[in-house]
N, C-alpha and C. Protein backbone atom coordinates (compact mmCIF):
# COMPACT_ATOMS: atom_id res chain seq x y z
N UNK A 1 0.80 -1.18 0.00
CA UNK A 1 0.00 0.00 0.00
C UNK A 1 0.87 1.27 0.00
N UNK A 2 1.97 1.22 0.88
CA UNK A 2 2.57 2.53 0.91
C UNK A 2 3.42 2.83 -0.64
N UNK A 3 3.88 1.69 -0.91
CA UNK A 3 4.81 1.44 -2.79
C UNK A 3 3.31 2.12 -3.27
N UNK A 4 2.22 2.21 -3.38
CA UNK A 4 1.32 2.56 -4.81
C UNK A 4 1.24 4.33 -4.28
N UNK A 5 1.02 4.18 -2.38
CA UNK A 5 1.46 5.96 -2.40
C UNK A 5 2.17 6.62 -2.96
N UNK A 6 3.62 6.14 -2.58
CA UNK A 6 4.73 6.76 -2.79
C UNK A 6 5.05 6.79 -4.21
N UNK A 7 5.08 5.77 -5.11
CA UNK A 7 4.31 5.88 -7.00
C UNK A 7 3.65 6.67 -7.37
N UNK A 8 2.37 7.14 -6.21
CA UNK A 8 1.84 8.26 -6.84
C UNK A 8 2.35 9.59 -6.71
N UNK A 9 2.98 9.98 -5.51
CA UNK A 9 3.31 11.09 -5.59
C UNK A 9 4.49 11.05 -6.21
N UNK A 10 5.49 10.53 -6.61
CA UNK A 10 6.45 10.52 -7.10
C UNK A 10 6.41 10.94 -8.40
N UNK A 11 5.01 10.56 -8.99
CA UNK A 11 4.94 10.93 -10.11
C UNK A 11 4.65 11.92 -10.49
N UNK A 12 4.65 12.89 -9.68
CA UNK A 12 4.01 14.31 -9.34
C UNK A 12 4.99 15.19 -9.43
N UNK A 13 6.37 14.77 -8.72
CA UNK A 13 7.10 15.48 -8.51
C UNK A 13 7.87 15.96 -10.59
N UNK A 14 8.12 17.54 -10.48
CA UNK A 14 8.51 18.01 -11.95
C UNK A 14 10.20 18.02 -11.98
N UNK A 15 10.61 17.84 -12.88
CA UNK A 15 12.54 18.42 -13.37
C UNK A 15 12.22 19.67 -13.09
N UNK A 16 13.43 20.34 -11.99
CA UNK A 16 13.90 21.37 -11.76
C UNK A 16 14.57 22.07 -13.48
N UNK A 17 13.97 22.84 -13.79
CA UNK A 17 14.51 23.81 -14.96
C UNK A 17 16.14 23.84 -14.89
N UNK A 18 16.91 24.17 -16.37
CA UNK A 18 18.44 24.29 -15.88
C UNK A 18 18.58 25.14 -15.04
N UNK A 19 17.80 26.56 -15.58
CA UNK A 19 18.60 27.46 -14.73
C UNK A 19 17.92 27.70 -13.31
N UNK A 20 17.72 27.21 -13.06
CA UNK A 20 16.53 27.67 -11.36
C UNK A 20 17.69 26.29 -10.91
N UNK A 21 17.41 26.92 -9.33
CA UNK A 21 17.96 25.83 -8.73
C UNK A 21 17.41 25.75 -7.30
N UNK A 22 17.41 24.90 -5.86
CA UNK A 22 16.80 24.34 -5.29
C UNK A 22 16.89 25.55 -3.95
N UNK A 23 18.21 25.51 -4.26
CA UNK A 23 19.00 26.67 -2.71
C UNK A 23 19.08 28.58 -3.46
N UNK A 24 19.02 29.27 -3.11
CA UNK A 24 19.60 30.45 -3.67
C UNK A 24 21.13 30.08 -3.46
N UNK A 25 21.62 31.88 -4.64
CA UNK A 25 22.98 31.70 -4.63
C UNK A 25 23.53 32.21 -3.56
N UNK A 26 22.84 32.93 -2.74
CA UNK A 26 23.49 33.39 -1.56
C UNK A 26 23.27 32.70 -0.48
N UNK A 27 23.06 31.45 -0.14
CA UNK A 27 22.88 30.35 0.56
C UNK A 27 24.31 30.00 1.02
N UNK A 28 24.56 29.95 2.10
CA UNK A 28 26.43 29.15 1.94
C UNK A 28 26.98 28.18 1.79
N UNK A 29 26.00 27.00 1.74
CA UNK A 29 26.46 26.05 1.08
C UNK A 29 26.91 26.26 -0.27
N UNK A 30 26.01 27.04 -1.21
CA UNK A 30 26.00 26.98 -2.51
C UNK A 30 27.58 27.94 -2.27
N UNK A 31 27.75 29.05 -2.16
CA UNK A 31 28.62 29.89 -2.16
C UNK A 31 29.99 29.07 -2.41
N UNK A 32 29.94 27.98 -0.64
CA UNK A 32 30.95 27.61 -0.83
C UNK A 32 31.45 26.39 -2.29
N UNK A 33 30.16 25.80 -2.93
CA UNK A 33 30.56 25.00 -3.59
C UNK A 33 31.16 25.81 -5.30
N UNK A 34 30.16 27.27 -5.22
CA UNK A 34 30.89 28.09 -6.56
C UNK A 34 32.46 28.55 -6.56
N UNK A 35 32.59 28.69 -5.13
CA UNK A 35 34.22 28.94 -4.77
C UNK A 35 35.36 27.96 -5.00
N UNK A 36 34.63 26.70 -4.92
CA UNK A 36 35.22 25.41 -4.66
C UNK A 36 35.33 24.84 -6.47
N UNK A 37 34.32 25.26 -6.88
CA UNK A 37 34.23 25.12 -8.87
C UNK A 37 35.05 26.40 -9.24
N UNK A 38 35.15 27.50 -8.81
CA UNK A 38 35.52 28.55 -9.72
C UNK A 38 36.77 28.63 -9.36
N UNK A 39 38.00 28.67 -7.91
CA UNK A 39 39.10 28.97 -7.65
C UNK A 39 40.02 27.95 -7.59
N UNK A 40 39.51 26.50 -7.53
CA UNK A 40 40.31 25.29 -7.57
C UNK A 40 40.31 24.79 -8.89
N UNK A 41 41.04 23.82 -8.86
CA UNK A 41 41.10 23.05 -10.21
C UNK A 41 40.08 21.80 -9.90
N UNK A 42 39.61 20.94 -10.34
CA UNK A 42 38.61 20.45 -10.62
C UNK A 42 39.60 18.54 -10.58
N UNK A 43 39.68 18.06 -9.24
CA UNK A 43 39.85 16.67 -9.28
C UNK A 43 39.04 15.24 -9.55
N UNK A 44 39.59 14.16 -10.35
CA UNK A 44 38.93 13.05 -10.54
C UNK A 44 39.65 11.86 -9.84
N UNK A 45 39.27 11.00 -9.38
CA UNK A 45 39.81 9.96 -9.08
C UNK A 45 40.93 9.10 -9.20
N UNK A 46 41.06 9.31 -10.79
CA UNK A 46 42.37 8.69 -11.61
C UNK A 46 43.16 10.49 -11.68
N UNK A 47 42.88 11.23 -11.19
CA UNK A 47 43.59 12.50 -11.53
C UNK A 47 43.53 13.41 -10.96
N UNK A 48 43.93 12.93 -8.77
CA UNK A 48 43.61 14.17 -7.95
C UNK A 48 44.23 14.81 -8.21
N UNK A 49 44.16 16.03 -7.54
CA UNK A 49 44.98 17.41 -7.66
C UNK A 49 45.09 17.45 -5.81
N UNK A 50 46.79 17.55 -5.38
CA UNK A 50 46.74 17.91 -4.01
C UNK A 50 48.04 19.35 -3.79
N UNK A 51 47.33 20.19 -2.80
CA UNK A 51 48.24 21.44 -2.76
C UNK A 51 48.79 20.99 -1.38
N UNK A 52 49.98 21.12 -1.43
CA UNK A 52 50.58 20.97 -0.02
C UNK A 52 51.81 22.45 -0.06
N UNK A 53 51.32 22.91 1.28
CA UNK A 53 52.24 23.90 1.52
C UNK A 53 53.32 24.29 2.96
N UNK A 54 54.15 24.51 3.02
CA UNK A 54 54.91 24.60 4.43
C UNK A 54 55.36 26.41 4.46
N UNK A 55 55.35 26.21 5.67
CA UNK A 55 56.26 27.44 6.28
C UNK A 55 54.79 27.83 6.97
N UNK A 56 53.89 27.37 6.88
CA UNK A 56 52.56 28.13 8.03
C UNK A 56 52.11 27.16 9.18
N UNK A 57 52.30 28.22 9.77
CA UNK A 57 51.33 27.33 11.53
C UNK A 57 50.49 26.99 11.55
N UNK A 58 49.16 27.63 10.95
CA UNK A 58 48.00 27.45 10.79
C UNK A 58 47.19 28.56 10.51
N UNK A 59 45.80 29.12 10.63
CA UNK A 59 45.20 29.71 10.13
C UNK A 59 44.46 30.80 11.30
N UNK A 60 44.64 31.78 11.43
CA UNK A 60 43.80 32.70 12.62
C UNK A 60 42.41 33.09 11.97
N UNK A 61 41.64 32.71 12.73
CA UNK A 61 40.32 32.44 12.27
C UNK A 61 39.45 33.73 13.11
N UNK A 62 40.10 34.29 14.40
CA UNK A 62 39.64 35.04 15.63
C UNK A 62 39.26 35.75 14.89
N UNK A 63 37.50 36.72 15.26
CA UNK A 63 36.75 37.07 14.52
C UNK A 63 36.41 37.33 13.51
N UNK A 64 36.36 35.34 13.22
CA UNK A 64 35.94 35.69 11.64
C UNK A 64 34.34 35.32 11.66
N UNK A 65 33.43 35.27 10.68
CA UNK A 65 31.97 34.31 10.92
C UNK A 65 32.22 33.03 10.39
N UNK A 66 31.98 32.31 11.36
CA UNK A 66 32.54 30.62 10.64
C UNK A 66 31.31 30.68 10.02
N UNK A 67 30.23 30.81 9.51
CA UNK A 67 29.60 30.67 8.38
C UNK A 67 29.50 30.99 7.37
N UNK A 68 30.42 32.10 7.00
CA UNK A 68 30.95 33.19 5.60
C UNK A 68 31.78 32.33 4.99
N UNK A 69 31.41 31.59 3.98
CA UNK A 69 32.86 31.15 3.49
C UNK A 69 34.06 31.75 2.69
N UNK A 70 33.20 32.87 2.49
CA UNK A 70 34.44 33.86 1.96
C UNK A 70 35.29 34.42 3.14
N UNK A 71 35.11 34.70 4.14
CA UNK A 71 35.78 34.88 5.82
C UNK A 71 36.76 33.75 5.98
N UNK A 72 37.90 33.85 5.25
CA UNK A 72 38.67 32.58 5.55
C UNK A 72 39.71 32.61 6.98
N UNK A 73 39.92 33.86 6.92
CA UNK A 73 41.12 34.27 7.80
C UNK A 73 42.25 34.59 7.22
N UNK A 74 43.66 34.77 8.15
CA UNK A 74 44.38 34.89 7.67
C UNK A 74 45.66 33.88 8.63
N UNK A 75 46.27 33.44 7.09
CA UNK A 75 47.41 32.47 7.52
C UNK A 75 48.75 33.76 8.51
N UNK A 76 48.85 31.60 9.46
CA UNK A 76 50.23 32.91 10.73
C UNK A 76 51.17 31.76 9.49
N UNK A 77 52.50 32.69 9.22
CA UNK A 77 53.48 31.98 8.93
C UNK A 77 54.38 31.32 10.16
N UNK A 78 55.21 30.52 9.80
CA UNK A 78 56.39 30.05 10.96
C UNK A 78 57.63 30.30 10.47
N UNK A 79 58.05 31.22 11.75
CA UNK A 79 59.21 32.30 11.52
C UNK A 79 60.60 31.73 11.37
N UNK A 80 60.48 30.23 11.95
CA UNK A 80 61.53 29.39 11.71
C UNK A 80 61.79 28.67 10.61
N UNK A 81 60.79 28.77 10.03
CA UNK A 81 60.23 28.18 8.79
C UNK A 81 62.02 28.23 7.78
N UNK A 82 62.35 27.56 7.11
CA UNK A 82 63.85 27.73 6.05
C UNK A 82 63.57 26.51 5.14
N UNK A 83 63.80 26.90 4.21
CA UNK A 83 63.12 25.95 3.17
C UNK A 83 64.58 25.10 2.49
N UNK A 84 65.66 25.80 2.90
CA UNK A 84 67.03 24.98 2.49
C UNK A 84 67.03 23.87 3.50
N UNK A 85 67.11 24.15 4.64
CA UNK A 85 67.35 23.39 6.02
C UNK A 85 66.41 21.81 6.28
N UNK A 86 67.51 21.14 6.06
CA UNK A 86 66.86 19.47 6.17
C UNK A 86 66.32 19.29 7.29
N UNK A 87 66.06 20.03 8.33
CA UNK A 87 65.22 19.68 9.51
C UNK A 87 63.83 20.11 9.35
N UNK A 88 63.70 21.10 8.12
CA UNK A 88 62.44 21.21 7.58
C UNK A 88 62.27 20.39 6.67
């Protein structure tokens, strides 16, 4: 009984148009995923792409809005940081 419900409304439901979409663009999920298509390069399975970088501590985040994804912060470098030096 519930399979002939759920058949029926299913069949109800329409294709979202190309250009309309489900979330607005100012939603932050979406934001972050146009940031994530437009400023990165675009990885596949047989063909990740990985950025690895040194000489930073980490990232100061102190008043940023962790929900802005454009609010990234700003990187602390490490002052000891020497990029000749085999202990780095």
């Amino acid at each position: 009984m519930f399979t002939l419900f759920a058949a029926y409304f299913a069949r109800q439901i329409e294709e979202i148009p190309g250009d309309q979409y489900l979330l607005p663009d100012n939603f932050p999920l979406i934001k972050g995923l146009q940031i994530e298509k437009n400023l990165f390069e675009q990885s596949t399975i047989l063909n990740p792409h990985v950025n690895i970088y040194w000489g930073v501590k980490g990232i100061n985040r102190e008043n940023k809005d962790k929900w802005d994804p454009e609010d990234l912060g700003e990187i602390i470098l490490d002052d000891l940081f020497e990029l000749g030096s085999l202990e780095t």
